[in-house]
Protein backbone atom coordinates (compact mmCIF):
# COMPACT_ATOMS: atom_id res chain seq x y z
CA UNK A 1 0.00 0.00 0.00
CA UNK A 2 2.97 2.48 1.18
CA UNK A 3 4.52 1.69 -2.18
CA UNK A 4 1.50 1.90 -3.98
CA UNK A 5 1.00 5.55 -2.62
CA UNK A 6 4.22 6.69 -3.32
CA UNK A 7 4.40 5.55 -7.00
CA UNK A 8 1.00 7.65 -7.27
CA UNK A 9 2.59 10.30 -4.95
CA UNK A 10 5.57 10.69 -7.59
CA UNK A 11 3.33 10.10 -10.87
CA UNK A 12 1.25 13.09 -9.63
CA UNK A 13 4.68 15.11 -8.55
CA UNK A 14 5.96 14.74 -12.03
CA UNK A 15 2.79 15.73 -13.90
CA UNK A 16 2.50 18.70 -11.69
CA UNK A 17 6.39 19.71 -12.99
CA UNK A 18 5.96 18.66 -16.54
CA UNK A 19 2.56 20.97 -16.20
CA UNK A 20 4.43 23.54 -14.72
CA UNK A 21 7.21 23.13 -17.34
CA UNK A 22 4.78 22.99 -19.72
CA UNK A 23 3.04 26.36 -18.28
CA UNK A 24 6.20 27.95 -18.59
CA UNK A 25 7.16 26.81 -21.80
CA UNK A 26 4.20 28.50 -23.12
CA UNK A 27 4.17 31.73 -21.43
CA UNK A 28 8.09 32.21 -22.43
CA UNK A 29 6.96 31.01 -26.51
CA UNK A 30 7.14 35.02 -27.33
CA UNK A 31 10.50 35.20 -25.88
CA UNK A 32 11.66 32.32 -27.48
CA UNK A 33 10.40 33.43 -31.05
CA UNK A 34 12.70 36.74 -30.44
CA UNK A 35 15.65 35.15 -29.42
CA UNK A 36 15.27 32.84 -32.93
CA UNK A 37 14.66 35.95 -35.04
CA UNK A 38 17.31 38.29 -33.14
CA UNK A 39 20.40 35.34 -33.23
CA UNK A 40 19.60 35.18 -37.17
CA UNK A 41 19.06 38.42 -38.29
CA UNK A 42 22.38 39.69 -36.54
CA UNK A 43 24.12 36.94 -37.12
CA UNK A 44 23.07 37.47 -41.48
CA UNK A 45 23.58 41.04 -40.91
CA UNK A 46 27.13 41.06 -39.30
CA UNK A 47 28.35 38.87 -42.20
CA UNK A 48 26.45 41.17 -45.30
CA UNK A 49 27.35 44.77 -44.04
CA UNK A 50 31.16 45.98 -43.78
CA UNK A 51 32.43 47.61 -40.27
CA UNK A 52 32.35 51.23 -40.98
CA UNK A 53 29.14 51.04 -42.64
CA UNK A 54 26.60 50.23 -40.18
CA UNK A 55 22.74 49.32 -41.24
CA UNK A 56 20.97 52.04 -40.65
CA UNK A 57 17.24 51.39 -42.07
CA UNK A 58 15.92 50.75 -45.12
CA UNK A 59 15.09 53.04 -47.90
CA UNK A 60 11.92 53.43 -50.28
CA UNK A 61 12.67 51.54 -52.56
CA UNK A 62 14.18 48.55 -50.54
CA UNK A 63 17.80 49.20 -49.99
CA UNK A 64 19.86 49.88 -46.36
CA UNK A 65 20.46 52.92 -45.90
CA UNK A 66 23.79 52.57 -44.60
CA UNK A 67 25.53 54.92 -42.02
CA UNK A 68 29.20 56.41 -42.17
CA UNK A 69 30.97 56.29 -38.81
CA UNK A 70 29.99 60.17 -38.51
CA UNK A 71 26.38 59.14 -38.57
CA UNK A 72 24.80 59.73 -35.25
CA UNK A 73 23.56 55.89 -35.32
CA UNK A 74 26.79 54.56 -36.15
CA UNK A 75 27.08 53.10 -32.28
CA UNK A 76 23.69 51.27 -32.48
CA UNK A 77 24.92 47.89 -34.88
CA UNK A 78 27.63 47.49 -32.66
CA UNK A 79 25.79 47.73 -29.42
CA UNK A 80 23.15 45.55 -30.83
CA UNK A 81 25.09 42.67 -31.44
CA UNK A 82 26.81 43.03 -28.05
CA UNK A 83 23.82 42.84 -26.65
CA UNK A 84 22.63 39.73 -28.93
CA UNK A 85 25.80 38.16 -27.68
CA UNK A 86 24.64 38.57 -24.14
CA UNK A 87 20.87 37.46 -24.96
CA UNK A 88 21.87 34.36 -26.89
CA UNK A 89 25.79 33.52 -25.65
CA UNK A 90 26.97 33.30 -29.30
CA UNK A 91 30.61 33.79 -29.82
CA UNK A 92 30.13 34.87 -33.04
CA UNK A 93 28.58 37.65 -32.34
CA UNK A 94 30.74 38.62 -29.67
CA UNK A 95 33.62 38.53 -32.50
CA UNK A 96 31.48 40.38 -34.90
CA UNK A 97 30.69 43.20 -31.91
CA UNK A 98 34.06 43.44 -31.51
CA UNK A 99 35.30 44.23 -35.67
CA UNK A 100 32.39 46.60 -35.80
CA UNK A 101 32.85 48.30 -32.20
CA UNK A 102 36.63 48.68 -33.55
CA UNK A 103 35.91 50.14 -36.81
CA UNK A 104 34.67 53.62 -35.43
CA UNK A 105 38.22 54.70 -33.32
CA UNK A 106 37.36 58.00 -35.18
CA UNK A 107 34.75 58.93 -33.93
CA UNK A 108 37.13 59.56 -30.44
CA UNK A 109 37.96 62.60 -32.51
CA UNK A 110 34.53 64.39 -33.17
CA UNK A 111 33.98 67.55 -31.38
CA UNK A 112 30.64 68.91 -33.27
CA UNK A 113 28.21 66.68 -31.72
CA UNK A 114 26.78 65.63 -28.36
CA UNK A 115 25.90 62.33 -29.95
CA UNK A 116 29.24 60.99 -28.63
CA UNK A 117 27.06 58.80 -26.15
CA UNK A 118 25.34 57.16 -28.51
CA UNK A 119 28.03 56.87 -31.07
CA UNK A 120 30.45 55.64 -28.45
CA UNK A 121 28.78 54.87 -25.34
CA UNK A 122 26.24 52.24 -27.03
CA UNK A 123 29.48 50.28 -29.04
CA UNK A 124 32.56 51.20 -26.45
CA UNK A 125 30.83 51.31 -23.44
CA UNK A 126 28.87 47.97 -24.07
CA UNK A 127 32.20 46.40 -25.28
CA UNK A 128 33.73 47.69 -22.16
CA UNK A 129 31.06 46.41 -19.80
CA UNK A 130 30.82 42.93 -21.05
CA UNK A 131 34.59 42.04 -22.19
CA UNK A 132 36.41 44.48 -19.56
CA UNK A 133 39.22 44.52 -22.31
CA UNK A 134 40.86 48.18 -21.37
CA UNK A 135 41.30 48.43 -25.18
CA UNK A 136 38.48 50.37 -25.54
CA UNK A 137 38.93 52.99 -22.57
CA UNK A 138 41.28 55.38 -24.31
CA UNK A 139 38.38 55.81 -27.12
CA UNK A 140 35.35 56.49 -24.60
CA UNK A 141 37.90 58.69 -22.41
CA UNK A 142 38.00 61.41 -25.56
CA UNK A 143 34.63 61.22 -26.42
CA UNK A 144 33.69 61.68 -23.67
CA UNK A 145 36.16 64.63 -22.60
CA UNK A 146 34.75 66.05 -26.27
CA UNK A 147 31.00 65.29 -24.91
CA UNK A 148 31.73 67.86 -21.65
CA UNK A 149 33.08 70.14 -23.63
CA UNK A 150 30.25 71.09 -25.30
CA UNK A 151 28.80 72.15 -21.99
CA UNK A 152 27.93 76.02 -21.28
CA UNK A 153 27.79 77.47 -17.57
CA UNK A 154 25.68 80.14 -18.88
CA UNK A 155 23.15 78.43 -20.40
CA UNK A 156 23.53 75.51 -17.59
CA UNK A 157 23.23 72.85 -20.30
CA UNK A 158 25.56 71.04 -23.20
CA UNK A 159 24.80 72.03 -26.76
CA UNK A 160 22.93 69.33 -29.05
CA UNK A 161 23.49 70.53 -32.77
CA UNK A 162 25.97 72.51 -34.10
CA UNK A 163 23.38 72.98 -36.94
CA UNK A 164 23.64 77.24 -38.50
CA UNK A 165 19.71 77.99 -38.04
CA UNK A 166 20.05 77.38 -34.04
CA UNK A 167 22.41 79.32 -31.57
CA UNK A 168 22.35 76.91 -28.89
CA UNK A 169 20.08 74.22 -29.25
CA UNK A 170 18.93 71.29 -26.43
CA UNK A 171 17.19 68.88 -27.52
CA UNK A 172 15.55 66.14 -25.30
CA UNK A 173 17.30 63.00 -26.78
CA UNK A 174 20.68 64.44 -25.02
CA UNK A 175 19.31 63.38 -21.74
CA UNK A 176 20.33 59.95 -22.90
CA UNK A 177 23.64 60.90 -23.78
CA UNK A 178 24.20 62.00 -19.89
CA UNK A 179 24.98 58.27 -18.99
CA UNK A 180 27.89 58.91 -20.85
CA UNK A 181 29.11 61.77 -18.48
CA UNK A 182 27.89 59.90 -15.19
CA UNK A 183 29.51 56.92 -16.41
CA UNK A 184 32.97 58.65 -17.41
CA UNK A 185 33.28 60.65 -14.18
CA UNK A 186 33.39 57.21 -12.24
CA UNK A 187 35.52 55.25 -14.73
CA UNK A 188 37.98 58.29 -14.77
CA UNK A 189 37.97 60.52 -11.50
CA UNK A 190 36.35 63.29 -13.84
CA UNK A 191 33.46 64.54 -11.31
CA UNK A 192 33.09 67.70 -12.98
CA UNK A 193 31.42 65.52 -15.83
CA UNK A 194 28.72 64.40 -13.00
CA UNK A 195 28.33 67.87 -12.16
CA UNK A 196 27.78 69.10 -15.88
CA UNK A 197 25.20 65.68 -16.47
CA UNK A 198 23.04 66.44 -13.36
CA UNK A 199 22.81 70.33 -13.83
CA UNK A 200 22.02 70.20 -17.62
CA UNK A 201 19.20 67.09 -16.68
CA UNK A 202 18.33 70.11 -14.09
CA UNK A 203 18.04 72.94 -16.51
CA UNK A 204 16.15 70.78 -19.21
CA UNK A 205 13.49 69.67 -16.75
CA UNK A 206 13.19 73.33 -15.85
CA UNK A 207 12.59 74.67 -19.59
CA UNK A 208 12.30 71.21 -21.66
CA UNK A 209 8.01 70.58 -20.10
CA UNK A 210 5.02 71.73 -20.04
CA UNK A 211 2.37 71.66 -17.45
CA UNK A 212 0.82 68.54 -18.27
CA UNK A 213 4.63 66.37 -17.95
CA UNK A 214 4.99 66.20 -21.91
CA UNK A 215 8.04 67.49 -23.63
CA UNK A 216 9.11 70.21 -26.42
CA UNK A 217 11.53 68.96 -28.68
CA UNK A 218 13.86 71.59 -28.75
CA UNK A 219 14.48 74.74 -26.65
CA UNK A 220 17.37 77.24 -28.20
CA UNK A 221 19.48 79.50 -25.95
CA UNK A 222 20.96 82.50 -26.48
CA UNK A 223 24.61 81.64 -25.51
CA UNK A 224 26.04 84.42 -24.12
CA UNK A 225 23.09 85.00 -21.37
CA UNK A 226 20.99 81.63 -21.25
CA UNK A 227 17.92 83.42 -22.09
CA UNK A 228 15.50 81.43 -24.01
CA UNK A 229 14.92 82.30 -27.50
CA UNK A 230 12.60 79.56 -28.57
CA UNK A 231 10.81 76.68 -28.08
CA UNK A 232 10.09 74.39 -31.18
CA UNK A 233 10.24 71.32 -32.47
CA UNK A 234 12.75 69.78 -35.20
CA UNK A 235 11.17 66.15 -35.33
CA UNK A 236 7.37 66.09 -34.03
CA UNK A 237 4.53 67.34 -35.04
CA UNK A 238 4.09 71.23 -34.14
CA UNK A 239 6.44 72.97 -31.86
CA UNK A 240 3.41 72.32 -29.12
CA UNK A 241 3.13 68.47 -30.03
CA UNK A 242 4.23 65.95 -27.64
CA UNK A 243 6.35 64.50 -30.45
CA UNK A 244 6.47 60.07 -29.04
CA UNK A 245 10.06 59.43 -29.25
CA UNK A 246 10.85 62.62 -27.48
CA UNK A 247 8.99 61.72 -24.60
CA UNK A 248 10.72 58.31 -24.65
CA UNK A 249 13.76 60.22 -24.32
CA UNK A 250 13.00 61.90 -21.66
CA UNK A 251 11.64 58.78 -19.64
CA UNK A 252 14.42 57.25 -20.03
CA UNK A 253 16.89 59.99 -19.04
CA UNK A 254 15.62 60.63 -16.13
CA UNK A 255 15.16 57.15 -14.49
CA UNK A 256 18.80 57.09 -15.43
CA UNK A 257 19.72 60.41 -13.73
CA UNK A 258 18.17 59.11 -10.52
CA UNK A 259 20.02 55.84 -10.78
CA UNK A 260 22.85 57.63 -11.26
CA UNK A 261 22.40 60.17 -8.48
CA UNK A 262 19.17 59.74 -5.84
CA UNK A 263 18.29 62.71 -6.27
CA UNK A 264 14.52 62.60 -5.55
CA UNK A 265 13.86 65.30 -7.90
CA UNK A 266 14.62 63.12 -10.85
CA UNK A 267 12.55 60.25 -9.71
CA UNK A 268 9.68 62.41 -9.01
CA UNK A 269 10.16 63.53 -13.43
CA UNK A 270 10.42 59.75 -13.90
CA UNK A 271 7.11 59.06 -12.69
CA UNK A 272 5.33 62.17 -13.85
CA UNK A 273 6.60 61.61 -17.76
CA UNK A 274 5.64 57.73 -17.41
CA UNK A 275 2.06 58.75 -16.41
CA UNK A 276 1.70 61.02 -19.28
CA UNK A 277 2.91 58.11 -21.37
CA UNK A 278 0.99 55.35 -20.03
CA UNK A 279 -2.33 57.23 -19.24
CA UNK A 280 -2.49 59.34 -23.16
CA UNK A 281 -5.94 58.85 -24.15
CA UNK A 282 -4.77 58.31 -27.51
CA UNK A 283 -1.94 55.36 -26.96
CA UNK A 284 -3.27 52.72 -29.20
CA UNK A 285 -4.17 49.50 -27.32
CA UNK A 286 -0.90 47.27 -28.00
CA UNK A 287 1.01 50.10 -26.10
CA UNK A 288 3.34 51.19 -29.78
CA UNK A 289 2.06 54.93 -29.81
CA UNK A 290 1.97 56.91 -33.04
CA UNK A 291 5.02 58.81 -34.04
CA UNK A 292 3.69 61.99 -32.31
CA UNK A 293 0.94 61.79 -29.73
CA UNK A 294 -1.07 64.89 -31.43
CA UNK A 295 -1.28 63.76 -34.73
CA UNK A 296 -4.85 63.63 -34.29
CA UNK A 297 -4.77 66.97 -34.54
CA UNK A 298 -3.70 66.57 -38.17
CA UNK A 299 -6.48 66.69 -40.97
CA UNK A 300 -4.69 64.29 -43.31
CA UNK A 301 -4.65 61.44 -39.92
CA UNK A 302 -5.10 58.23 -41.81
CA UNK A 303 -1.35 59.03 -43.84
CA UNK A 304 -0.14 60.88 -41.20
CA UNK A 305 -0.15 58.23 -38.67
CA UNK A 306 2.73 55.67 -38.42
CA UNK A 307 3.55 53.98 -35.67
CA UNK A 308 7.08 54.01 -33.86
CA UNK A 309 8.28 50.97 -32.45
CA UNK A 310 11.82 52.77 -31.70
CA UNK A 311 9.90 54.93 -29.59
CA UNK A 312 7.91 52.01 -27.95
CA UNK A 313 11.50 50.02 -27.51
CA UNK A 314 12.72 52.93 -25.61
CA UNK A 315 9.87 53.43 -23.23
CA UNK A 316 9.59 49.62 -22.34
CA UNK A 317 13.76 49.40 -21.82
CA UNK A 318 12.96 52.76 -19.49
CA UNK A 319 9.84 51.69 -17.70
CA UNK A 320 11.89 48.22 -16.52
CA UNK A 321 14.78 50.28 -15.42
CA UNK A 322 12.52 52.85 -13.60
CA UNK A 323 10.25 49.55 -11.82
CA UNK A 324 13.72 48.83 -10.32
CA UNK A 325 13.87 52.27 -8.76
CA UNK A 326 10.34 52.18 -6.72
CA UNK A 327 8.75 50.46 -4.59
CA UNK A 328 5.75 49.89 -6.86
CA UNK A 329 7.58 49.04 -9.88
CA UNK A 330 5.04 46.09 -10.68
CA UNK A 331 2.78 49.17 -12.41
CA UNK A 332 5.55 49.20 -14.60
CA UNK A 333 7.25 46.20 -14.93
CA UNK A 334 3.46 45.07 -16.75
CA UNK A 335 3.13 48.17 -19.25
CA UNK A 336 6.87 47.08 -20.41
CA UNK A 337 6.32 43.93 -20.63
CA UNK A 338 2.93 44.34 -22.36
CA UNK A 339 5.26 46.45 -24.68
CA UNK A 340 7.71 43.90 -25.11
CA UNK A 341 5.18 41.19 -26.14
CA UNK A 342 3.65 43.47 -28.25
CA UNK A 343 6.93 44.17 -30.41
CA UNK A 344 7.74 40.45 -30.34
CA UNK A 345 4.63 39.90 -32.16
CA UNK A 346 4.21 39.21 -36.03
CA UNK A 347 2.87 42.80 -36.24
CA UNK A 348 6.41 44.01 -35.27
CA UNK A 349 8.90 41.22 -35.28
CA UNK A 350 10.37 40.31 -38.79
CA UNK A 351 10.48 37.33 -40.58
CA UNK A 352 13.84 35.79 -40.52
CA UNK A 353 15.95 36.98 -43.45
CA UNK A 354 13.74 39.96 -44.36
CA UNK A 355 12.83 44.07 -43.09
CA UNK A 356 17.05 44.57 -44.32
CA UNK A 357 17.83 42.07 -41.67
CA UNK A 358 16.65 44.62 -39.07
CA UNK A 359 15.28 42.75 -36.23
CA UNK A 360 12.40 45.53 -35.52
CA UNK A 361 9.50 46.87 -38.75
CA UNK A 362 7.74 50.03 -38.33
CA UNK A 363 9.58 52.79 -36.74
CA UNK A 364 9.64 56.24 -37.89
CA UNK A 365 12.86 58.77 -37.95
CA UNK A 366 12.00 62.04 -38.97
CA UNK A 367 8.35 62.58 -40.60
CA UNK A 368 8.26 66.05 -41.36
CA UNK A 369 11.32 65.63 -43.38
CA UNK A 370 9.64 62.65 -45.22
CA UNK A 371 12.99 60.41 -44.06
CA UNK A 372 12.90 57.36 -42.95
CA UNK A 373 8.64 56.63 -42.34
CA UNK A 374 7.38 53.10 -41.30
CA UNK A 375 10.45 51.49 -41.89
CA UNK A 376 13.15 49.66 -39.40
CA UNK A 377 15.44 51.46 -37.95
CA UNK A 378 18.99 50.63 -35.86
CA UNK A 379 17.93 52.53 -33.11
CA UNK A 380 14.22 50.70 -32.62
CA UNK A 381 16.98 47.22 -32.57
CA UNK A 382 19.12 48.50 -30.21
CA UNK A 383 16.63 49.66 -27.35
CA UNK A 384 14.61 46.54 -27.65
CA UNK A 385 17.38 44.52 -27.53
CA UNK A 386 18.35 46.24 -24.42
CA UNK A 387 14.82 46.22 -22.94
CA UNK A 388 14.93 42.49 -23.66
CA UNK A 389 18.07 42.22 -21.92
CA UNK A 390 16.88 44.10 -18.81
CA UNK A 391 13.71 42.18 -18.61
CA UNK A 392 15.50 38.74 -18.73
CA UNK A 393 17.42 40.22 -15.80
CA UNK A 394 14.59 40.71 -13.66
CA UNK A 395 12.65 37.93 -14.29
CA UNK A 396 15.91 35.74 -13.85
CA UNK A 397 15.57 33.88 -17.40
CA UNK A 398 18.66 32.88 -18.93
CA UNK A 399 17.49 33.24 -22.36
CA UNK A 400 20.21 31.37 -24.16
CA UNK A 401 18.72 28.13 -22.65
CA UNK A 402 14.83 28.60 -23.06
């Protein structure tokens, strides 16, 4: 009889794992499907496109636009397949990351753009971070000595563009390239890069929103007083639009700035530009917004309309860094991951060996300017790959084995 119970007592143990398993299996299928596409379309990609020439997206009429290591997206093909080394545990990739990471030394030089961070920070700095090979310090050391630089202690912020029609713009995608300056402070006793990171993340949140948490895309200084000569917009909508990607930007730069600091202030932003971002009446039900919240506004809506997944990957890598940050980060952790499933869906994920071997369809670079519309784009890769990455982390799923 004893034995007789304990066979059943074991049969009903294991069908209780296998279910379990078999539970688990299931709920991780989306993640699984990712990993697939991601480990072949970087893998085709690294072995079609030349270091130096990084995919950038794809153009009308089917080709990849490729970028030149003076690109401001030049860092993102690199970081990518670092990152798809970490997701996956090829080696390949790891050796490919490496040849491409290696192939823009130059830009160490570059002194007319703030885009160092994302140029260097997402290649170097990954490369850095995951190999600890001190090869790559002496580039990320001048870029980002050139990064600091550009800061102004009269206009209490670091110039964006070097572009004629501005005098000194900030734009709201350079509060990602502060992680560069927090970072480089530690890594090389420079503290006065801190100090220029957290007072320009100050002066931004100061000038850069509006009452209702969204952001302008753009605010241009006078340099010689700090007075504000404009607010506009260079990508979005109308200078008064709350232009999607922009407010990605934001979310994500200032979850960083409190990780980096704990300064309350910059926690309290964090939360305010996530509500304005989770709670928009007009974010479409599978959480991807459209490429500017107020297109609606727009009388031409159906064509005017796009989606941005880049801008979706960068709020869902943001919102799992920020539910690390608070005590209820569940809120969260949920909209990200409702994010992530969402992008890992046919709607979004590509077909193995198509979209330019982009991993990512449907983002959208600069409308107004009729570039790059509904189309993949290195950027949308990177972020979701990184979102990815953080998510596996904090659910504790080695996703090289599921």
């Amino acid at each position: 009889m004893r034995k007789t119970f304990s066979m059943l007592l074991a049969a009903s143990t294991l069908a209780l794992t296998s279910f379990a398993q078999s539970e688990q299996d299931t709920s991780l299928k989306w993640l699984k499907t990712s990993t697939n596409v991601i480990s072949y379309q970087l893998n085709k990609a690294s072995k079609t496109y030349k270091p130096g020439k990084n995919p950038r997206s794809v153009n009308p009429d089917g080709t990849v636009r490729l970028a030149p290591y003076k690109d401001w997206t030049t860092g993102f093909f690199p970081g990518s397949l670092w990152y798809g080394y970490e997701l996956t545990g090829d080696k390949k990739l790891a050796e490919k990351a490496k040849r491409f990471t290696l192939a823009l030394d130059s830009v160490r030089y570059l002194t007319h753009t703030h885009d160092l961070g994302f140029m260097l920070y997402c290649s170097y700095g990954n490369a850095y971070r995951i190999t600890g090979d001190k090869t790559y310090l002496p580039a990320l050391a001048d870029g980002a000595k050139h990064l600091f630089a550009r800061f102004n202690p009269k206009v209490s912020a670091i110039r964006s563009w070097d572009f004629p029609q501005w005098h000194f713009p900030v734009i709201i995608d350079n509060m990602i390239n502060l992680e560069y300056l927090y970072w480089g402070a530690k890594e090389f006793n420079k503290p006065e890069y801190a100090q220029a990171a957290r007072t320009h993340a100050i002066t931004t949140m100061k000038n850069h929103y509006r009452n209702d948490h969204s952001s302008y895309h753009v605010v241009d200084y006078d340099p010689e007083t700090g007075k504000i000569l404009r607010k506009a917009t260079h990508q979005g909508l109308t200078d008064e639009s709350a232009w999607a990607r922009g407010q990605a930007w934001g979310l994500y730069g200032y979850t960083m700035c409190y990780e980096n600091t704990k300064d309350q202030k910059f926690l309290d932003q964090a939360e305010l530009v996530a509500a304005f971002i989770m709670n928009h009446p007009r974010m479409p039900k599978d959480k991807i917004p459209v490429w500017d919240f107020d297109v609606h506004n727009a009388l031409d809506v159906d064509e005017r309309a796009p989606r941005d997944a880049s801008a979706a990957a960068v709020i869902a890598s943001a919102l799992l860094d920020l539910s690390t940050q608070v005590k209820d980060g569940k809120k969260y952790m949920d909209y990200a991951e409702a994010i992530l499933k969402s992008l890992s869906s046919p709607a979004y994920l590509a077909k193995p060996g198509t979209n330019g071997l982009f991993i990512l369809k449907h983002s959208v670079g600069a409308f107004l300017y009729n570039s790059e519309i509904d189309t993949p784009l290195d950027y949308a890769d990177y972020y979701y790959l990184e979102a990815l990455k953080r998510y596996a982390n904090i659910k504790k799923i080695d996703l090289s084995k599921i």
